[in-house]
C-alpha atoms as a PDB file:
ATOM      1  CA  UNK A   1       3.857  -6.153 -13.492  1.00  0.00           C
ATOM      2  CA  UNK A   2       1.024  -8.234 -12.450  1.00  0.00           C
ATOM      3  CA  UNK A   3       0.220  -7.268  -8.784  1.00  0.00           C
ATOM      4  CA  UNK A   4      -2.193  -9.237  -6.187  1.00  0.00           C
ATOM      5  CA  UNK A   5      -3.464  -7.397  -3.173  1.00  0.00           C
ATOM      6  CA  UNK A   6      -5.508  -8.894   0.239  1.00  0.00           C
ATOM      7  CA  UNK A   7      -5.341  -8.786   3.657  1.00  0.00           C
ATOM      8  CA  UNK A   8      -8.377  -6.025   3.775  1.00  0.00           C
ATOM      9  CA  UNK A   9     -11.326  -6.720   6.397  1.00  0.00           C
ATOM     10  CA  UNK A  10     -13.267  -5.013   9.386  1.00  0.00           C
ATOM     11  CA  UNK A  11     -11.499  -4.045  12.508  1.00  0.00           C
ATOM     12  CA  UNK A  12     -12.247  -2.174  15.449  1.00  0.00           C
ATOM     13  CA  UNK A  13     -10.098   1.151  15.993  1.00  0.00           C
ATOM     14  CA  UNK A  14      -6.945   1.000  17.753  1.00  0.00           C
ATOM     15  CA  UNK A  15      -6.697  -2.176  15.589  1.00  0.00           C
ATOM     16  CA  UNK A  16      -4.049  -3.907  13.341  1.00  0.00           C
ATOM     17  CA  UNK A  17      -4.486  -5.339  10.132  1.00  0.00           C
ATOM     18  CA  UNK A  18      -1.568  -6.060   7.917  1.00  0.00           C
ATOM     19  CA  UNK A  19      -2.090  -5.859   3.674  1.00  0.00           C
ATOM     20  CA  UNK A  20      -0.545  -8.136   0.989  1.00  0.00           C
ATOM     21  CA  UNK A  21       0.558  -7.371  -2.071  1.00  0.00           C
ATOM     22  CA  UNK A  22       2.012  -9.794  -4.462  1.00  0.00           C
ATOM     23  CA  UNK A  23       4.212  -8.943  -7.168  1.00  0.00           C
ATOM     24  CA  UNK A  24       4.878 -11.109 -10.664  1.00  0.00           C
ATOM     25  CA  UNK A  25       5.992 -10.541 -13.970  1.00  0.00           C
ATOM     26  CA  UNK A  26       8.973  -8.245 -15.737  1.00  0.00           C
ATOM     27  CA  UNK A  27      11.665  -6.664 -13.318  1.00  0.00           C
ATOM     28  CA  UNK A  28       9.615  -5.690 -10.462  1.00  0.00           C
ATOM     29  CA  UNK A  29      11.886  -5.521  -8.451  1.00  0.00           C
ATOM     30  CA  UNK A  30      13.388  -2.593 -10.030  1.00  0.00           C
ATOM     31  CA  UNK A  31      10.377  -0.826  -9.349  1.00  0.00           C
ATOM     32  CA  UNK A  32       9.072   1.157  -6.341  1.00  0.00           C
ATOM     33  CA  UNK A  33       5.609  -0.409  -4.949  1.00  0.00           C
ATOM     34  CA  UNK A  34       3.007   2.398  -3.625  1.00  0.00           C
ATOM     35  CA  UNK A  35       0.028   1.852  -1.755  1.00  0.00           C
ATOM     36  CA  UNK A  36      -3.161   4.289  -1.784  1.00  0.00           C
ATOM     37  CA  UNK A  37      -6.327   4.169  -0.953  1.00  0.00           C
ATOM     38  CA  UNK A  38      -9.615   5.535  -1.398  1.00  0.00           C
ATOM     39  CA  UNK A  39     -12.870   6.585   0.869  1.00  0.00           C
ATOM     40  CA  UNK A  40     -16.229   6.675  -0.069  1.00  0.00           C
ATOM     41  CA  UNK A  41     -16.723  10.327  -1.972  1.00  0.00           C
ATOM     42  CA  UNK A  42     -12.869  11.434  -1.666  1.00  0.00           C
ATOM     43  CA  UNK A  43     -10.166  10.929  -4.497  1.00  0.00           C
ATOM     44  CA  UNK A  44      -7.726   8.585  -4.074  1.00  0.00           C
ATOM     45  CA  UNK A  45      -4.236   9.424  -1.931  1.00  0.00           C
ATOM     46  CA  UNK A  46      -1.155   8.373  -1.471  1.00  0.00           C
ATOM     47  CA  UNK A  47      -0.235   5.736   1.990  1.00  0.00           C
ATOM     48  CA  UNK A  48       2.792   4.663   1.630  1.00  0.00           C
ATOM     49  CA  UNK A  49       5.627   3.855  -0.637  1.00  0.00           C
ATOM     50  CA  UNK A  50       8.805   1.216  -1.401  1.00  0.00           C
ATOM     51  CA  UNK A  51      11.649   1.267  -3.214  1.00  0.00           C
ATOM     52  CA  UNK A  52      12.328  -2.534  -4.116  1.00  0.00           C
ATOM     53  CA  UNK A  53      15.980  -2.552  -4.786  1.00  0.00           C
ATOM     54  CA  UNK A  54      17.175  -0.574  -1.087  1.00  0.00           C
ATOM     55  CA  UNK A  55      13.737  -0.859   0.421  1.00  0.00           C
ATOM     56  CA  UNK A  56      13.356   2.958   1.149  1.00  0.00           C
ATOM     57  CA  UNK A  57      10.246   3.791   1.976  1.00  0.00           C
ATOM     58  CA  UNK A  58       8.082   6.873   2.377  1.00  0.00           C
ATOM     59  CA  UNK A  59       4.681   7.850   4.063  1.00  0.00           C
ATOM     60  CA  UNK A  60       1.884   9.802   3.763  1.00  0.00           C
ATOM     61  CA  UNK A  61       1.614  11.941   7.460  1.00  0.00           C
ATOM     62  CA  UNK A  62      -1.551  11.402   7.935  1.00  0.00           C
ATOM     63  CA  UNK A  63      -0.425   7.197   8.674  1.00  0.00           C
ATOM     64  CA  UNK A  64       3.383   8.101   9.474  1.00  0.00           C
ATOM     65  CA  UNK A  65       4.371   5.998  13.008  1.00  0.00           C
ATOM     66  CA  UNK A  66       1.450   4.278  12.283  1.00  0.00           C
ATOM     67  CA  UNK A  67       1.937   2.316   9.345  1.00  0.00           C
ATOM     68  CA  UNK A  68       4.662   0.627   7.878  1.00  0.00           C
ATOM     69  CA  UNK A  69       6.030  -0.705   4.263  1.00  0.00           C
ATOM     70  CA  UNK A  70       8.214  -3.448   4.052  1.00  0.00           C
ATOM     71  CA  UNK A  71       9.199  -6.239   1.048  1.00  0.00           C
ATOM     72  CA  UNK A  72      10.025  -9.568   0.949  1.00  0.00           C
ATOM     73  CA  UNK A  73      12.139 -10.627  -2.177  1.00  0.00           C
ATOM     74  CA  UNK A  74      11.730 -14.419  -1.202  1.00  0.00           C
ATOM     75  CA  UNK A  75       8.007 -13.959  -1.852  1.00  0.00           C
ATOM     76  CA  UNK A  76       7.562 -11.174  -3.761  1.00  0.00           C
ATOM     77  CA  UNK A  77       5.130  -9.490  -1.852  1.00  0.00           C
ATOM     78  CA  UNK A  78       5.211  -6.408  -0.338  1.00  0.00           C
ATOM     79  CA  UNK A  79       3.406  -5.939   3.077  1.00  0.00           C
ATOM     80  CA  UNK A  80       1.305  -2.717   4.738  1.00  0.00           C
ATOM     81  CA  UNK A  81       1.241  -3.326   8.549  1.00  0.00           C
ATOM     82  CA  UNK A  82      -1.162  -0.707   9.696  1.00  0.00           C
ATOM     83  CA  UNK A  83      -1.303  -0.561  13.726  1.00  0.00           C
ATOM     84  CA  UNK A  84      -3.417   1.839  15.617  1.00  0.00           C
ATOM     85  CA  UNK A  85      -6.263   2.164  13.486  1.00  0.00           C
ATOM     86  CA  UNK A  86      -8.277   5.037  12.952  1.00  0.00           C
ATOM     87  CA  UNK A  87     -12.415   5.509  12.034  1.00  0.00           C
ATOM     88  CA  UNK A  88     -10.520   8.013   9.198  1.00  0.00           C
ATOM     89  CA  UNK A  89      -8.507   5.022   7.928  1.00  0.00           C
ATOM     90  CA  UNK A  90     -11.384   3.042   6.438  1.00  0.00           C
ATOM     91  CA  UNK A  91     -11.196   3.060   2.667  1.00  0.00           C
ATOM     92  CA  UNK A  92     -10.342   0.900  -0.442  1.00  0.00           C
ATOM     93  CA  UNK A  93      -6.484   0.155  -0.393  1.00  0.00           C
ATOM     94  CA  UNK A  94      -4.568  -0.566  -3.552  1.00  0.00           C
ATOM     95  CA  UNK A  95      -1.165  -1.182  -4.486  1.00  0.00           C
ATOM     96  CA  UNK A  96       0.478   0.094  -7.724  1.00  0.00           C
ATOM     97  CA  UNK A  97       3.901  -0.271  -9.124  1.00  0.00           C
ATOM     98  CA  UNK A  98       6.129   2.293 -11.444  1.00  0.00           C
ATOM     99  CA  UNK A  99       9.581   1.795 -13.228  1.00  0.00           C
ATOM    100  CA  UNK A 100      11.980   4.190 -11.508  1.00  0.00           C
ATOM    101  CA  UNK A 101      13.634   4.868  -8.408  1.00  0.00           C
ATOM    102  CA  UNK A 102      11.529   7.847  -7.158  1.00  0.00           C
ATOM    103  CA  UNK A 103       8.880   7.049  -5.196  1.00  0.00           C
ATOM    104  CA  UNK A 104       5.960   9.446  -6.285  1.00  0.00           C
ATOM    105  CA  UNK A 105       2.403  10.405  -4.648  1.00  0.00           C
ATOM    106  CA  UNK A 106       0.815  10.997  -7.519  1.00  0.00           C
ATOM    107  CA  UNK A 107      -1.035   7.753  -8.780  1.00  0.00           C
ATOM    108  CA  UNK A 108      -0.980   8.917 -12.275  1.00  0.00           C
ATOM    109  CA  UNK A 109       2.475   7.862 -11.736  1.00  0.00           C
ATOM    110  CA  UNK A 110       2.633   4.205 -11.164  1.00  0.00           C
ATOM    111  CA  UNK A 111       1.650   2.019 -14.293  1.00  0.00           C
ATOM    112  CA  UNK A 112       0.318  -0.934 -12.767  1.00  0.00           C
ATOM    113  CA  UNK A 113      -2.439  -1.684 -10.445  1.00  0.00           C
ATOM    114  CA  UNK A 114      -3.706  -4.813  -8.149  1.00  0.00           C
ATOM    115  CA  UNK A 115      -7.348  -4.953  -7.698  1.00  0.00           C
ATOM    116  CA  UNK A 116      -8.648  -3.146  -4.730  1.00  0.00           C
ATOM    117  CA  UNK A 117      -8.992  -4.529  -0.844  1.00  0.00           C
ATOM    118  CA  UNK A 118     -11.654  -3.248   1.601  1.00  0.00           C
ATOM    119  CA  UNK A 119     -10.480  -1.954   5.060  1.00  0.00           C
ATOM    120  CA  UNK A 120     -13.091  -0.624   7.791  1.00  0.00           C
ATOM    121  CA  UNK A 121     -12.651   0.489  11.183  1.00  0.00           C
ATOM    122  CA  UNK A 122     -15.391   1.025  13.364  1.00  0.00           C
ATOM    123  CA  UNK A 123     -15.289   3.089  16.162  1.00  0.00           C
END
């Protein structure tokens, strides 16, 4: 699964942003779609999660009510609209995808990777 991720950029706190993510290649959507993300000096953790086929989703609760994971199967793509924005949330956000139903938080679960997009919130 080839996987194409934007939508990053700088935005005060108590700001939105929403992230793209699009999806091509072999049965994607019989995968689930994660997103994680990493800060300067920290590993990288689990945000958020989709199954493609029923669209269950899960979240990490340090962005639960906050953030939300949704796909579109008439473009592929799956979307991260993060609302109320926190100093804490600034990092690099990826999405990854992994055959299965389950949606994991590990990353060493998901086989593919889109390149990285840069999210900062200033205070």
């Amino acid at each position: 699964v080839q996987l194409q991720a934007s939508g990053g950029g700088l935005v005060q706190a108590g700001g939105s942003l929403r992230l793209s993510c699009a999806a091509s290649g072999r049965a994607f959507r019989s995968y689930v779609m994660g997103w994680f993300r990493q800060a300067p000096g920290k590993e990288r953790e689990f945000v958020a999660g989709i199954r493609w086929s029923d669209g269950n989703t899960y979240y990490a609760d340090s962005v639960k009510d906050r953030f939300t994971v949704v796909r579109d199967n008439a473009k592929n793509t799956v979307y991260l609209q993060m609302n109320s924005l926190k100093p804490d949330d600034t990092a690099v956000y990826y999405c990854a995808a992994k055959a299965g139903v389950s949606i994991s938080i590990t990353d060493r679960a998901y086989d593919d990777w889109g390149q990285g997009t840069q999210v900062t919130v200033s205070s």
